[in-house]
N, C-alpha and C. Protein backbone atom coordinates (compact mmCIF):
# COMPACT_ATOMS: atom_id res chain seq x y z
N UNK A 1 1.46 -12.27 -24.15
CA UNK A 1 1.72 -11.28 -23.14
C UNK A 1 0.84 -10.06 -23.40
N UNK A 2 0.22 -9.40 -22.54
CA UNK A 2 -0.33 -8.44 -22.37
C UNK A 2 0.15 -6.70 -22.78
N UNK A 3 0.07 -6.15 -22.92
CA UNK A 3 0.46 -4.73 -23.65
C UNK A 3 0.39 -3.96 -22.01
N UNK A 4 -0.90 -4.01 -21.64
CA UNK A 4 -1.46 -3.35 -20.18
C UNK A 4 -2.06 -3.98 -19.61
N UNK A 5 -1.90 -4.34 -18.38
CA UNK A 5 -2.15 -5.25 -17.20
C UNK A 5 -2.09 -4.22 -15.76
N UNK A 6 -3.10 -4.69 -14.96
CA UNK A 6 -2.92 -4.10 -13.49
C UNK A 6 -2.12 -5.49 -12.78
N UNK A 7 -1.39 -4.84 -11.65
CA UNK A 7 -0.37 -6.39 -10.69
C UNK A 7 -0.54 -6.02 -9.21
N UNK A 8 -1.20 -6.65 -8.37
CA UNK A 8 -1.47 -6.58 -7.11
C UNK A 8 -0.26 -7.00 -6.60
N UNK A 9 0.25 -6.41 -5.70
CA UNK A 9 1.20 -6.60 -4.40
C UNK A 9 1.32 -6.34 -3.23
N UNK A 10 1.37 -7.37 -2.57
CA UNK A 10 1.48 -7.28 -0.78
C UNK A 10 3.17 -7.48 -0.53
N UNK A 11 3.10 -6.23 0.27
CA UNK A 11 4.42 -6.62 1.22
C UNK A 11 4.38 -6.32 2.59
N UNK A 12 5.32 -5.82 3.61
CA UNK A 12 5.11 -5.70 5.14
C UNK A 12 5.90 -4.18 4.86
N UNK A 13 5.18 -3.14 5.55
CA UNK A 13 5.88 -1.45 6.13
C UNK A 13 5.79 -1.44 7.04
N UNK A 14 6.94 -0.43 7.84
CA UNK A 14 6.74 -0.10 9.03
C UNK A 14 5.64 1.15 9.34
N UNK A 15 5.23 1.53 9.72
CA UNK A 15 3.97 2.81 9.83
C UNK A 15 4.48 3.31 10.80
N UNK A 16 3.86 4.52 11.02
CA UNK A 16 3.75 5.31 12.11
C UNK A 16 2.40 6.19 12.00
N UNK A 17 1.25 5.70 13.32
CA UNK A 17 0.27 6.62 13.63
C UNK A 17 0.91 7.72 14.72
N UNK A 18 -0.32 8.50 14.92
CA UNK A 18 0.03 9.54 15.87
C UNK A 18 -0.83 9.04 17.46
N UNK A 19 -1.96 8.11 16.89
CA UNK A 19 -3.02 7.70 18.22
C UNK A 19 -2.17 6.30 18.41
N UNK A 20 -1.63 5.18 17.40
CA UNK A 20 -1.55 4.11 17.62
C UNK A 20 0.37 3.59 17.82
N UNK A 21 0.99 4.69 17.37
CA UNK A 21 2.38 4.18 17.70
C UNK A 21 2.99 3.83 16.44
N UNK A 22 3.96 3.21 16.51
CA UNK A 22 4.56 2.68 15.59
C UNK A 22 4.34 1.37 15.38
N UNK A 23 3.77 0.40 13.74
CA UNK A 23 3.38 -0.85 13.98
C UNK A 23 3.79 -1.03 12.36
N UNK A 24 3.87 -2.46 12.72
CA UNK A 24 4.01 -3.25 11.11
C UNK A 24 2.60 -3.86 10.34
N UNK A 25 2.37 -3.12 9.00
CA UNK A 25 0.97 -3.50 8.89
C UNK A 25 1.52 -4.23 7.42
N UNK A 26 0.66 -4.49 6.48
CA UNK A 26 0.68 -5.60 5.32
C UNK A 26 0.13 -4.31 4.77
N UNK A 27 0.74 -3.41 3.34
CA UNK A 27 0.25 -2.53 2.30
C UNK A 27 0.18 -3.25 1.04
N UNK A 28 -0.93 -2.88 0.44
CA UNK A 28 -1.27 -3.69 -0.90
C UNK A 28 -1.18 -2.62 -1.48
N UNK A 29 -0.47 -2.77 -2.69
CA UNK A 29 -0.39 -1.40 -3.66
C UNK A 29 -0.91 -2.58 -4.92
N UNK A 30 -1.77 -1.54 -5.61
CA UNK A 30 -2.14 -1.75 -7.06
C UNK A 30 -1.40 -1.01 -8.27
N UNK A 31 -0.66 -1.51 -8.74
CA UNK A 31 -0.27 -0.70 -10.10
C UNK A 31 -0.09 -1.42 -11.18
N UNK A 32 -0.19 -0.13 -12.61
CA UNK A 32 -0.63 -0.14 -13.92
C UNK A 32 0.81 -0.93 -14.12
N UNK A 33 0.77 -1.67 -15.39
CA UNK A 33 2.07 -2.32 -15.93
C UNK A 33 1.90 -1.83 -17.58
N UNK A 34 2.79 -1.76 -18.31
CA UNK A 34 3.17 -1.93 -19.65
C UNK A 34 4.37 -2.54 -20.01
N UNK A 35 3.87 -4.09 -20.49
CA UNK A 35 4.51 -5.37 -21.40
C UNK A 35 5.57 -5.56 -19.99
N UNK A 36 4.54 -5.44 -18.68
CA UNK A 36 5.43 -6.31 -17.43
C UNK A 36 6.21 -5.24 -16.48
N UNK A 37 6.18 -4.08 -17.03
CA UNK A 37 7.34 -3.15 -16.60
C UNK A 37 6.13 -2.25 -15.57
N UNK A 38 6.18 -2.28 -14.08
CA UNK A 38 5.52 -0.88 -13.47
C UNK A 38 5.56 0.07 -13.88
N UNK A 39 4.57 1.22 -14.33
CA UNK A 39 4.68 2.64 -14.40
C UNK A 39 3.55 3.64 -13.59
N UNK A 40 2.84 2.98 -12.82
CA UNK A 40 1.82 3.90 -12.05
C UNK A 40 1.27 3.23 -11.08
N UNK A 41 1.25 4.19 -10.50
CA UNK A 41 0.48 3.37 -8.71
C UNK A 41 -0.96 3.90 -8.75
N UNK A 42 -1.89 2.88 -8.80
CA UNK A 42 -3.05 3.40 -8.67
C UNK A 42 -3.87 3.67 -7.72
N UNK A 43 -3.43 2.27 -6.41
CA UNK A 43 -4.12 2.71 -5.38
C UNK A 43 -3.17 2.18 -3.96
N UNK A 44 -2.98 2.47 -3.14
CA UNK A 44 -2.29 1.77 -1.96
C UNK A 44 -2.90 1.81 -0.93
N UNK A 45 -3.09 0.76 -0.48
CA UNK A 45 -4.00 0.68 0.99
C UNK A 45 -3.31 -0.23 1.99
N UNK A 46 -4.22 -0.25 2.94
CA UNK A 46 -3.51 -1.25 4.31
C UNK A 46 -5.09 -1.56 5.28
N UNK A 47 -5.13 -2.86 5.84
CA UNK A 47 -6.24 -3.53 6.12
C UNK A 47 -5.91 -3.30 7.81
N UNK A 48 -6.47 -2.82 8.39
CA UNK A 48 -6.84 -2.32 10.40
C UNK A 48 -6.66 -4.11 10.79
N UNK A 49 -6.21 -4.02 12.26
CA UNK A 49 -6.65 -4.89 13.05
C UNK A 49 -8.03 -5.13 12.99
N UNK A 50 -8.79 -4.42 13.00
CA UNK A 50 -10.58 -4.68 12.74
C UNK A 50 -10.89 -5.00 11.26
N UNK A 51 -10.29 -5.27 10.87
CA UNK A 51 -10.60 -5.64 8.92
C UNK A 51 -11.18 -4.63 8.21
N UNK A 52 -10.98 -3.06 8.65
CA UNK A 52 -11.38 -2.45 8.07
C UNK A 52 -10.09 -1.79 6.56
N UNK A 53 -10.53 -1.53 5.49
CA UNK A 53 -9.63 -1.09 4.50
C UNK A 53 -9.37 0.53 4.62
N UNK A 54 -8.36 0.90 4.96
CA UNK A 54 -7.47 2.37 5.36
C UNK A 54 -6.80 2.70 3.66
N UNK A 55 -6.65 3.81 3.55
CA UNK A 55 -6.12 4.45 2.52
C UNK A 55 -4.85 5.06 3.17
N UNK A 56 -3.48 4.86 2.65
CA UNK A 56 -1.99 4.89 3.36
C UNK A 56 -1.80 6.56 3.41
N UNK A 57 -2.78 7.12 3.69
CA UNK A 57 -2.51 8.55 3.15
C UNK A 57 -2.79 8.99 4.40
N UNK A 58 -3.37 8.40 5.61
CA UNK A 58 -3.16 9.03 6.82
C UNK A 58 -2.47 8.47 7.89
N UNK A 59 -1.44 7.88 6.97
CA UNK A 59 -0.33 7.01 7.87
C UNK A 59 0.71 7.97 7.56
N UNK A 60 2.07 8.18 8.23
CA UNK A 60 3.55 8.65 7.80
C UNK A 60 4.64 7.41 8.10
N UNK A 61 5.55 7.81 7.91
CA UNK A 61 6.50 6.62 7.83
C UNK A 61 7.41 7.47 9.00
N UNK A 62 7.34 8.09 9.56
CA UNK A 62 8.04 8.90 10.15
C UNK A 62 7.52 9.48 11.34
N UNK A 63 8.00 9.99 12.35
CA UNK A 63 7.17 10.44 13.52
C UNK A 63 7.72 12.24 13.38
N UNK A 64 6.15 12.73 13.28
CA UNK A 64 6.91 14.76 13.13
C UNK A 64 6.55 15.43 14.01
């Protein structure tokens, strides 16, 4: 077993844009592990209808 390992994960969020509405996209978060246990998120993204790679930081989960 590993001491430190990175662990890719996909799951489904709900989003909310301000141009595109409310939609369900697929977020991949990358985070740091020690001996299996999560302790840091390194990167989280989400892939466009056009296959382009978005950074979740100009999405909200919420409408304001």
């Amino acid at each position: 077993m590993k001491v430190f390992s990175i662990a890719r994960n996909t799951q489904t969020e709900p989003r909310y844009h301000r141009n595109m509405g409310r939609l369900t996209t697929r977020v991949t978060t990358i985070k740091r592990t020690f001996l299996g246990m999560p302790y840091e998120t390194l990167h989280k993204y989400r892939e466009t209808y056009h296959g382009k790679i978005k950074d979740c930081d100009d999405c909200v989960l919420s409408k304001k």
